[in-house]
Protein backbone atom coordinates (compact mmCIF):
# COMPACT_ATOMS: atom_id res chain seq x y z
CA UNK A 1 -9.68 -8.08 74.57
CA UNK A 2 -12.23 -5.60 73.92
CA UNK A 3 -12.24 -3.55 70.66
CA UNK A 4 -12.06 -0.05 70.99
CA UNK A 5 -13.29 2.98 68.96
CA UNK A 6 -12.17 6.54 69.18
CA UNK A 7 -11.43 9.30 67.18
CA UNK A 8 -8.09 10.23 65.91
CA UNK A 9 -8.21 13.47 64.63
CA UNK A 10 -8.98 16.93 66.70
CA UNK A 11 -12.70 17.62 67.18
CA UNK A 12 -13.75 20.06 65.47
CA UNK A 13 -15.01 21.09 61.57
CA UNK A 14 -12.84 19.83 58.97
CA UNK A 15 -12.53 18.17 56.03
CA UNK A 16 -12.14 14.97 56.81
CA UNK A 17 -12.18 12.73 60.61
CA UNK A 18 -10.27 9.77 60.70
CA UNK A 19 -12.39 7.02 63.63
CA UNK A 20 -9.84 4.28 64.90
CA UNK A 21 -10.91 0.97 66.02
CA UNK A 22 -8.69 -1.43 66.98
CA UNK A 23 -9.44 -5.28 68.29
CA UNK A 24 -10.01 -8.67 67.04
CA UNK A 25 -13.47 -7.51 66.13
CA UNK A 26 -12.54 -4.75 64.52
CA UNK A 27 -13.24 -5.82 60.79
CA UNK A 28 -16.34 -7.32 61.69
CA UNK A 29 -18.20 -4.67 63.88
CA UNK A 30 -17.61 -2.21 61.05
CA UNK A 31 -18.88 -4.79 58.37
CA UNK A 32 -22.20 -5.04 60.77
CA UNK A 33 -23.20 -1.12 60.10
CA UNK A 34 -22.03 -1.06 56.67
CA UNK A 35 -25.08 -1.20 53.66
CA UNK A 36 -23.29 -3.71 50.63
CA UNK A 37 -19.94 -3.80 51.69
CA UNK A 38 -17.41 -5.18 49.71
CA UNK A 39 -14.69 -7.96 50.30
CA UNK A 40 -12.08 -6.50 52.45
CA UNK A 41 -8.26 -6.79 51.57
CA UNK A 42 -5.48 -5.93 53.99
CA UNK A 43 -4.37 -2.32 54.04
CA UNK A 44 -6.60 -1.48 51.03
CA UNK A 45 -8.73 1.51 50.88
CA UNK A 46 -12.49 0.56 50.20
CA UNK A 47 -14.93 3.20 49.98
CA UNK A 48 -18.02 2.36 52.43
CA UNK A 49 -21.43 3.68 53.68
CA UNK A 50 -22.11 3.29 57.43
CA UNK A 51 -25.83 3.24 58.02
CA UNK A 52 -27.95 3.20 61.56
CA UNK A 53 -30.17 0.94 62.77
CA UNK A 54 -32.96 2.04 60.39
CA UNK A 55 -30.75 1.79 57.59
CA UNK A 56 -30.66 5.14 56.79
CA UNK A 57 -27.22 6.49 55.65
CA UNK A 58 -24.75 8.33 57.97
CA UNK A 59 -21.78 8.73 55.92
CA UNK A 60 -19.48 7.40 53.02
CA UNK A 61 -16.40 6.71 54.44
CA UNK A 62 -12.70 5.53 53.41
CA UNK A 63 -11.58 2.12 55.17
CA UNK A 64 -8.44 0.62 55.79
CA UNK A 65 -8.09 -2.40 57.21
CA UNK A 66 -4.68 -3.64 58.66
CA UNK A 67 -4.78 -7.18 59.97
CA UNK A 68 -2.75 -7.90 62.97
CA UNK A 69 0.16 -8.50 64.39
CA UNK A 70 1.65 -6.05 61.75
CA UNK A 71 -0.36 -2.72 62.53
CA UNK A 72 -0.18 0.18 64.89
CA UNK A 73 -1.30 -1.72 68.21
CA UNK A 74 -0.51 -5.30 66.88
CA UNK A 75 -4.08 -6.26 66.80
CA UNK A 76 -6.32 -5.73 63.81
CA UNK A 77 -7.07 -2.07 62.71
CA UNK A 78 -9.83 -0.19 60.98
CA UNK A 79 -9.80 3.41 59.95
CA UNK A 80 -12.44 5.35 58.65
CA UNK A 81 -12.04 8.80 56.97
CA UNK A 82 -15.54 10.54 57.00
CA UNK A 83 -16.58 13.86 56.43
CA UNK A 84 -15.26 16.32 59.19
CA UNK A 85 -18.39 17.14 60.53
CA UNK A 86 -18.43 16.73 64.64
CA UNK A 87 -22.65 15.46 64.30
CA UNK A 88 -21.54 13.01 61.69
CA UNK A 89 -18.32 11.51 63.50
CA UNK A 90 -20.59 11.37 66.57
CA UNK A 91 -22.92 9.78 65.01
CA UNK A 92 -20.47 7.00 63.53
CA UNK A 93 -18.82 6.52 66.64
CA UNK A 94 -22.33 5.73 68.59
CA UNK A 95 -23.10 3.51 65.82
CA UNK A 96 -19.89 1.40 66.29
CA UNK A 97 -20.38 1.71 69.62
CA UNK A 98 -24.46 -0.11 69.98
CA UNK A 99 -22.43 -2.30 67.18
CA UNK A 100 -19.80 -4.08 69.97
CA UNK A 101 -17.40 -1.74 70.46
CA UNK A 102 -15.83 0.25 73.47
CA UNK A 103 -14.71 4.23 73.64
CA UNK A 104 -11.26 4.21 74.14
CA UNK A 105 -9.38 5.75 76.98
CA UNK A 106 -6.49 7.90 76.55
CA UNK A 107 -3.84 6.78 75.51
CA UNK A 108 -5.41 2.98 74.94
CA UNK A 109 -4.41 2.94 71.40
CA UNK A 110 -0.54 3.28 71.82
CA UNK A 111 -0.73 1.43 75.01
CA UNK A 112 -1.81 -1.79 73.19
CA UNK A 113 0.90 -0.57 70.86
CA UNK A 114 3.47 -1.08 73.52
CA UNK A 115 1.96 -4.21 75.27
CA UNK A 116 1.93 -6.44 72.09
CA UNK A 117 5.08 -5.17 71.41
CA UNK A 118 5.10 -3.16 68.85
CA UNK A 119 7.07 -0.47 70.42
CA UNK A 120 8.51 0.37 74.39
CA UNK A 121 8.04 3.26 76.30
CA UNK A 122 10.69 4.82 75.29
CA UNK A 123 9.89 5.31 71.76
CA UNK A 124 5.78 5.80 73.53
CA UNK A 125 7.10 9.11 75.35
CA UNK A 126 8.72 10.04 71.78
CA UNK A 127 5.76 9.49 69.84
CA UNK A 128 4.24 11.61 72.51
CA UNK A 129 6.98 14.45 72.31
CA UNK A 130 6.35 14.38 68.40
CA UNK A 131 2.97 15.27 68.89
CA UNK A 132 3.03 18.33 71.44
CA UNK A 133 6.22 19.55 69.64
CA UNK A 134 6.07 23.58 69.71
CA UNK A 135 9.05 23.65 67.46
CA UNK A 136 10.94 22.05 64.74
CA UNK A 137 13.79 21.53 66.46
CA UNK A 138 11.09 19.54 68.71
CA UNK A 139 10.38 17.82 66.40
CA UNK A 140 13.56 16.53 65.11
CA UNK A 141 14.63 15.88 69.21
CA UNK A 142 10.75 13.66 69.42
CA UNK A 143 12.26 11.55 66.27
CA UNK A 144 15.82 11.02 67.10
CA UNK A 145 13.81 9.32 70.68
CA UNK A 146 11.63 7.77 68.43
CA UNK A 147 14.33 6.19 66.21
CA UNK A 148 15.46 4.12 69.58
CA UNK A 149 19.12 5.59 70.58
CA UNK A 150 17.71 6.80 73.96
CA UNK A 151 16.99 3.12 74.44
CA UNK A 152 20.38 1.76 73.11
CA UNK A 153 22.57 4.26 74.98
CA UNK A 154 20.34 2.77 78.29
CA UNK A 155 20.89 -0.70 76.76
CA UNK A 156 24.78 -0.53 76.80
CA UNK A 157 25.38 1.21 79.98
CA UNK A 158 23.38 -1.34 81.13
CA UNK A 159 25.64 -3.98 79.67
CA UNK A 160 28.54 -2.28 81.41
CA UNK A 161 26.81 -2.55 84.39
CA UNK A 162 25.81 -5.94 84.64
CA UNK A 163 29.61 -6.92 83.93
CA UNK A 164 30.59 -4.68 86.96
CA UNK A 165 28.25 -6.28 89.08
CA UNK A 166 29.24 -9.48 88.01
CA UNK A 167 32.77 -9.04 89.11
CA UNK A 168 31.88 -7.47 92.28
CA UNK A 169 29.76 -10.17 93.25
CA UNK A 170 32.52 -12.85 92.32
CA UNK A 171 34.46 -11.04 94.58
CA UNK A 172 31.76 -11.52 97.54
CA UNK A 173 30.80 -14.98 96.87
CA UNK A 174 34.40 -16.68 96.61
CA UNK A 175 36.78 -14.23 98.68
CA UNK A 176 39.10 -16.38 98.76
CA UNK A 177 39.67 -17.10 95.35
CA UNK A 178 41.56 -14.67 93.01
CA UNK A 179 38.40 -14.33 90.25
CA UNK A 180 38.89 -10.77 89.72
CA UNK A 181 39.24 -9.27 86.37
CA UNK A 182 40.21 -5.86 87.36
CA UNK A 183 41.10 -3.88 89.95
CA UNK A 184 38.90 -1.48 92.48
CA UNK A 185 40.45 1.48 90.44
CA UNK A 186 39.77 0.11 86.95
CA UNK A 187 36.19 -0.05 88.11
CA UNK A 188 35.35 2.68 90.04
CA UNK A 189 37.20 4.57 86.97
CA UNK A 190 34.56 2.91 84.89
CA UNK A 191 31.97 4.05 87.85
CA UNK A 192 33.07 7.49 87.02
CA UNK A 193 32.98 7.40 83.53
CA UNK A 194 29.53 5.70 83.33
CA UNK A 195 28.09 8.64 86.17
CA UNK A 196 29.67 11.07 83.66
CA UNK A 197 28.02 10.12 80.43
CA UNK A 198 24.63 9.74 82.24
CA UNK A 199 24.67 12.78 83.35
CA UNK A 200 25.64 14.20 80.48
CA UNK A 201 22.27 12.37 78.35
CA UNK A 202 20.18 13.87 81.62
CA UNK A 203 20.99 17.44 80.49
CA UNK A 204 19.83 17.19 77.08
CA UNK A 205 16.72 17.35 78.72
CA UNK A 206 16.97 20.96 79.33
CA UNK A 207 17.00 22.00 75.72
CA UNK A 208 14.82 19.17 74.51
CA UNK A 209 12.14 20.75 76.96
CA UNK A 210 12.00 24.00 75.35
CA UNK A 211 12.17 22.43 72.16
CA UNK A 212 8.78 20.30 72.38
CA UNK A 213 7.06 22.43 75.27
CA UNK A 214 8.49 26.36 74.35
CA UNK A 215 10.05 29.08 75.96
CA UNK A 216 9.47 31.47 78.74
CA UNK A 217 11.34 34.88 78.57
CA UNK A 218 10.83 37.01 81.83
CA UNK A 219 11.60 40.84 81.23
CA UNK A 220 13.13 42.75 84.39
CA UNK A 221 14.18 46.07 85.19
CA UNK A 222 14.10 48.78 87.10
CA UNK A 223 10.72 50.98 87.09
CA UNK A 224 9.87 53.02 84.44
CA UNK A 225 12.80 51.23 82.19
CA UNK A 226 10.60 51.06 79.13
CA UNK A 227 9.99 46.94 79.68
CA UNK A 228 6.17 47.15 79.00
CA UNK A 229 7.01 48.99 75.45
CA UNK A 230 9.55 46.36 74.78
CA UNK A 231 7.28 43.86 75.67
CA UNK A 232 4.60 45.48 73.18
CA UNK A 233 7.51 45.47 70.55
CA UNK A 234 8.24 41.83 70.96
CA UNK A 235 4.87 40.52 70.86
CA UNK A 236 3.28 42.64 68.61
CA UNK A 237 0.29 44.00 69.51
CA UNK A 238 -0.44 46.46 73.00
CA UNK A 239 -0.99 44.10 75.75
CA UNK A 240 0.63 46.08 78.10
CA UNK A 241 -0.02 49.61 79.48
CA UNK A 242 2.91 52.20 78.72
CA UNK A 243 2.69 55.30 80.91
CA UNK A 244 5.52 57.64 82.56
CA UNK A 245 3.81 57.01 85.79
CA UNK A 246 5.92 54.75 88.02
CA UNK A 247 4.54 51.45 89.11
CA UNK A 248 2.11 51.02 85.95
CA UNK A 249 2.93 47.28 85.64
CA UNK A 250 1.93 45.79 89.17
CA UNK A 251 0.96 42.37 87.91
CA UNK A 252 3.05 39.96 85.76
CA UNK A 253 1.94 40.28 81.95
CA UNK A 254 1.72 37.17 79.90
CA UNK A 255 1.77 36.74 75.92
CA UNK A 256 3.12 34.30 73.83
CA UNK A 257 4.18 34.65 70.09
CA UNK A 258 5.18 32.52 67.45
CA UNK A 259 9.15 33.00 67.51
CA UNK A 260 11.07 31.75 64.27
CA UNK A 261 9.09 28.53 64.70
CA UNK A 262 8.98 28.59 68.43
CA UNK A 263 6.52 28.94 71.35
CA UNK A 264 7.89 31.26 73.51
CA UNK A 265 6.25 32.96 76.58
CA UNK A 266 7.00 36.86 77.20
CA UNK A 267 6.74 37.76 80.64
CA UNK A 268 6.29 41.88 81.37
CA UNK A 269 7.31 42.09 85.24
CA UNK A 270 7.02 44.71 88.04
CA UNK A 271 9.56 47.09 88.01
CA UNK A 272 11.74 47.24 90.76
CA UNK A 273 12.51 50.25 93.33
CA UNK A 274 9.21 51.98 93.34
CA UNK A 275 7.35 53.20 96.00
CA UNK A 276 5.81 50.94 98.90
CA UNK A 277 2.43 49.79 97.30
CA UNK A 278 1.83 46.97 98.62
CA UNK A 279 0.31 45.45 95.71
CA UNK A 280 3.26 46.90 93.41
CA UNK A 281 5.93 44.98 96.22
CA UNK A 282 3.55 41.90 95.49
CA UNK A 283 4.14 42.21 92.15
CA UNK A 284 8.07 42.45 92.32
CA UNK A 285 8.11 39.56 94.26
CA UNK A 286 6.01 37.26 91.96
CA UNK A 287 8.43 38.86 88.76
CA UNK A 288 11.34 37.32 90.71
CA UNK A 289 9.94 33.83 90.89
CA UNK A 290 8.99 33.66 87.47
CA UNK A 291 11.92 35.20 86.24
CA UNK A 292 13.88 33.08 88.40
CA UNK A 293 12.31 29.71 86.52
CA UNK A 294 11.88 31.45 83.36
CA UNK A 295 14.28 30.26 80.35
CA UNK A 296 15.85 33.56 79.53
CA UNK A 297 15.96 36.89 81.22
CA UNK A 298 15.96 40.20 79.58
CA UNK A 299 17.25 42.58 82.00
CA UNK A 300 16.32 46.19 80.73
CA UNK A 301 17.91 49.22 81.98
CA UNK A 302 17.72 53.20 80.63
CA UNK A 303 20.93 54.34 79.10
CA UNK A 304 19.19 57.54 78.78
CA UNK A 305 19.39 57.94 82.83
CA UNK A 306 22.73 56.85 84.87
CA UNK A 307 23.12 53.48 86.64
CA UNK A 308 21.50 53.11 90.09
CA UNK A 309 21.74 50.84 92.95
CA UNK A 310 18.52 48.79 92.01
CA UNK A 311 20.00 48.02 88.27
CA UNK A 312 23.39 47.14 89.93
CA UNK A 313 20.67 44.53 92.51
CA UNK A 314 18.94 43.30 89.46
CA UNK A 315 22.37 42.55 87.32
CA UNK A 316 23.88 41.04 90.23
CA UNK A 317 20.94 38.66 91.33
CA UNK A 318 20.65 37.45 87.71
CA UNK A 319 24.44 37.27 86.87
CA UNK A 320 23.84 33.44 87.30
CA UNK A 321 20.82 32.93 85.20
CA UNK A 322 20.64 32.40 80.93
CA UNK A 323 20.15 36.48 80.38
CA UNK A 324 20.78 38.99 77.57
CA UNK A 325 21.43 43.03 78.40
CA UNK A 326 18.82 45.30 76.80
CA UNK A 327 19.54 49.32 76.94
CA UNK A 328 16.15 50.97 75.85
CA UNK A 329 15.46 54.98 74.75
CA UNK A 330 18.03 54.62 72.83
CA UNK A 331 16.30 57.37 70.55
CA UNK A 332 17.37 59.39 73.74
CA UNK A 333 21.02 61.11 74.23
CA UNK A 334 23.09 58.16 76.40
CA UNK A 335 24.05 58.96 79.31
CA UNK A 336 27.90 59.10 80.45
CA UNK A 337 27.49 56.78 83.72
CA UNK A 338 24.61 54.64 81.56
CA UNK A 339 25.88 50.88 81.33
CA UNK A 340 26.73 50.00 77.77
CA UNK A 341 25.04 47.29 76.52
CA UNK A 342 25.23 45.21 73.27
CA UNK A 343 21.47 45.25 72.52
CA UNK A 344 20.44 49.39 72.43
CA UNK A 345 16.36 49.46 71.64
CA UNK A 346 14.52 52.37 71.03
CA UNK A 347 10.97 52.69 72.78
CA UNK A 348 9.49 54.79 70.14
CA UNK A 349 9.83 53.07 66.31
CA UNK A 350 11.43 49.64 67.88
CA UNK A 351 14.78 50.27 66.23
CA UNK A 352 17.12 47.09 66.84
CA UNK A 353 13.83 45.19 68.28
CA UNK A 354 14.77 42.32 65.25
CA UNK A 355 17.94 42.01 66.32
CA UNK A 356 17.19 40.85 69.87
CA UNK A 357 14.32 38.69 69.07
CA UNK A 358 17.27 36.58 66.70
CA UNK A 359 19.65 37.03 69.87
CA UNK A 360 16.53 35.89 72.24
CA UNK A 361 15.66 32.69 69.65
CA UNK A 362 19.64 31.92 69.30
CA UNK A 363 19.86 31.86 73.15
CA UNK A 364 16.91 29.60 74.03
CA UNK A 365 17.66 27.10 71.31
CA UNK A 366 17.93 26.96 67.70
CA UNK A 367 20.20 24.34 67.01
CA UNK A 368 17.70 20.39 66.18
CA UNK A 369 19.34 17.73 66.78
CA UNK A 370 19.05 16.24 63.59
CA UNK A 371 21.37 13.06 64.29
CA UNK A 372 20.16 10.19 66.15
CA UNK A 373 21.78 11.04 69.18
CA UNK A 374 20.37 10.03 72.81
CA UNK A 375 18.02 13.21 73.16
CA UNK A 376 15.45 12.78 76.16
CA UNK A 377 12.04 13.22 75.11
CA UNK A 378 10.04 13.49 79.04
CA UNK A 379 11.06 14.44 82.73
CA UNK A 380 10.68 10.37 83.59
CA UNK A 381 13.98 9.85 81.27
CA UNK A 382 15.96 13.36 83.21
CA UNK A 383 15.48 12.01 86.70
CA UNK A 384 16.43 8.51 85.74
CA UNK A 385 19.24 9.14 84.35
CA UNK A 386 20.33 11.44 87.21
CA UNK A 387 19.22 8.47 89.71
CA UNK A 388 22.07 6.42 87.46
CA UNK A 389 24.77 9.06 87.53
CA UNK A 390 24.10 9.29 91.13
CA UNK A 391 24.07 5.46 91.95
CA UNK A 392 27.36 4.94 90.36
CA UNK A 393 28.47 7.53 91.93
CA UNK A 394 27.98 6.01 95.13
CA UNK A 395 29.42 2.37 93.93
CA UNK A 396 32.53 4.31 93.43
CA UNK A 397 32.80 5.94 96.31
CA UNK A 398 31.68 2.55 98.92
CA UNK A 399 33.97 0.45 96.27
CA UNK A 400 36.80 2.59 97.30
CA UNK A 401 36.33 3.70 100.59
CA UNK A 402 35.07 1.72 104.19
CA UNK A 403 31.81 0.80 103.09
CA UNK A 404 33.32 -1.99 100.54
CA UNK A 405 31.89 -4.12 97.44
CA UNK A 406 29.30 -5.26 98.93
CA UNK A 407 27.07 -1.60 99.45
CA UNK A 408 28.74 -1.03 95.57
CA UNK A 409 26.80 -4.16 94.06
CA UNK A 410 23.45 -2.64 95.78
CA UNK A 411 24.25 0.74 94.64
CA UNK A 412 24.81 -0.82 91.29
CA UNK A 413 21.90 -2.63 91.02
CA UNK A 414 19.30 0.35 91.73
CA UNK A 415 20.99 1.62 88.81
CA UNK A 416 20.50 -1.38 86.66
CA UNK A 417 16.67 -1.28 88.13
CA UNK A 418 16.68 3.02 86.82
CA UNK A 419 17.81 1.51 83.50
CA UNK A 420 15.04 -0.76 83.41
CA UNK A 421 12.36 1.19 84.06
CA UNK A 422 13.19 3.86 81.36
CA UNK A 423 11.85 0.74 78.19
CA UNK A 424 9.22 -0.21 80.51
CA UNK A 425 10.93 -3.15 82.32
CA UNK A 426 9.37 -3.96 84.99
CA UNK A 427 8.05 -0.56 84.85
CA UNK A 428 5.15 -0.51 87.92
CA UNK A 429 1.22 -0.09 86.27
CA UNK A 430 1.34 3.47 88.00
CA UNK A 431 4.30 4.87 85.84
CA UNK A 432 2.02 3.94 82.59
CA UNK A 433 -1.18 5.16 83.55
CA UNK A 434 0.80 8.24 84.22
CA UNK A 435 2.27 7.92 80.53
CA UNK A 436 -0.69 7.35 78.93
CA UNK A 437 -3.17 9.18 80.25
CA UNK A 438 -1.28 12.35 79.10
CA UNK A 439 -1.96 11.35 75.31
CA UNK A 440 -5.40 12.32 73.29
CA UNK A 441 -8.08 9.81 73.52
CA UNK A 442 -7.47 9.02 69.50
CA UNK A 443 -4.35 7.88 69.82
């Protein structure tokens, strides 16, 4: 197999780059460029100079060598630390390069990982997760999927599954014997149970997502509700225009803000039940949809002016969604027939502004999962646990209805096949290159 070169650490100025190669000529392609080189010894740090063709020194670098099987990719390893200039890294990596060896594509590095066997897809798409984490509790979800229980929760529901198969089948090959174990009830009960707890590890998806890829808060309200100076409050800085003029925010406003350790997305929408600009009714419309998707609504009304038919719209239509109730002027006198609301904000010093931004990180997740718990780390892992909930779902229901053992043993063994595919068994070339080609081209 070819050796591969890349580097590992973000392009750009630093103090030190860190070039990967990884192959069984790894060793020896570096020794070829090096001026004097030492004796190497496994997974000790040797200082080195690389030189080009003309001999001429490029840089003097820290290597590591780690023989294979027991490194990173399971083949022999060689990094170099060098001096994080992006002409000098260059320049070593097109000298390893003419030397033997091959830019790596992305991903290449923990793909080898996973082919040799030195780790499954599973803990892959964790290692993944740990590195686009926006959040610590992101990180804590990435290393509870990197520690493996995502795999052994899969493992034993597997186990269960096999033996229900098993029986079922007995039951088709010899119907005239009396091999059965248990009863239709006792296993579709197990059916159920199994469907449950699936779908209960498919829904820690939801909060591992806006652990590792952040949160986006849409802001809705009636027009001139005081959302855009909320929105300035929240984020910081004036992004948005603030005028008494209805309609001023047409389009939907974007920033996003470090929040207690969290990426999180503020959305400044249209406000609703202006006049009929058709540009400001494009606007509306495109603040639903977000808001719709977005992780948490903040629904904004005026306490300083009574409650109208377009607030009592807007609280009904997102009664259903993750929301929290924001009264603004509250520097202003409240008025009688104003809603009351648990999170007054004043538009003109940002009185109680702190206050929601801890309510707005509590409600869109502040709570790691610190144990080793089965925490998803990628979409992949959501919809195939979902496709298991749902095909034991349906061995229950054929099991116990007209359709018989017979569709429950195929039913069961598409979930048995979902199980499979979430290590990487027999996992189709298509789902890795997918993986993979999502990681940097270092690692």
């Amino acid at each position: 197999m070819d050796t591969i070169v890349a580097l590992s650490t973000p392009w750009g100025r630093s103090g030190v780059g860190v070039i990967r190669l990884s192959g069984q000529d790894a060793r020896q392609i570096v020794s070829s460029v090096c001026a004097g080189a030492s004796r190497w010894v496994d997974r000790r740090a040797s200082v080195r100079q690389i030189v080009d063709t003309s001999q001429a020194v490029i840089d003097d670098v820290l290597a590591v060598w780690m023989k294979g099987p027991k490194s990173y990719t399971g083949e022999d390893v060689v990094e170099l630390s060098g001096h994080g200039n992006p002409i000098v890294l260059s320049a070593l990596i097109d000298v390893l390069i003419a030397a033997g060896a091959r830019p790596a594509r992305p991903g290449e590095f923990t793909r080898r990982s996973l082919e040799n066997g030195r780790t499954d897809l599973l803990r892959a798409e964790g290692l993944a997760a740990l590195i686009m984490a926006k959040s610590m509790e992101g990180v804590f979800d990435a290393r509870a999927a990197m520690s493996g229980a995502v795999g052994d929760t899969a493992a034993h529901h597997r186990e269960v599954l096999l033996d229900l198969a098993a029986e079922l089948e007995a039951r088709l090959d010899h119907p005239d014997d009396d091999l059965s174990m248990q009863s239709d009830e006792q296993v579709a009960e197990k059916l159920t149970d199994l469907g449950v707890a699936a779908t209960a590890v498919a829904d820690s998806w939801h909060m591992s997502r806006v652990h590792q890829q952040g949160a986006s808060v849409a802001l809705v309200g009636p027009v001139n509700a005081g959302k855009s100076s909320l929105f300035n409050h929240l984020v910081g800085s004036q992004r948005a225009l603030v005028s008494e003029t209805p309609g001023t925010t047409r389009d939907v406003v974007e920033r996003g803000v470090l929040l207690d350790g969290m990426d999180v997305t503020f959305l400044d929408t249209a406000g609703e039940g202006g006049g009929k600009d058709p540009i400001e009714a494009a606007g509306v419309v495109l603040g639903r949809a977000l808001s719709a998707e977005a992780d948490l609504v903040i629904v904004v009304i005026p306490t300083h002016r009574p409650q109208d038919r377009v607030t009592d719209q807007i609280l009904e239509r997102s009664k259903h969604l993750p929301r929290l109730i924001v009264g603004s002027f509250s520097d202003c006198p409240r008025h009688p027939n104003a809603l009351a609301v648990a999170f007054p904000i004043s538009n003109v010093d940002a009185d109680g502004v702190d206050a929601l931004r801890a309510a707005i990180r509590s409600a869109i997740g502040s709570h790691p999962s610190q144990t080793e718990t089965a925490v998803l780390s990628s979409q992949r892992q959501h919809d195939l646990f979902r496709a298991v909930a749902r095909h034991c779902e349906g061995a229950g229901t054929a099991l116990m209805g007209a359709l018989g053992p017979a569709v429950a043993v195929t039913e069961l063994i598409m979930a048995i096949e979902r199980l499979g595919e979430l290590s990487g068994i027999d996992a189709r070339e298509a789902v890795l290159d997918r993986l993979f080609s999502r990681f940097c081209i270092g690692k």
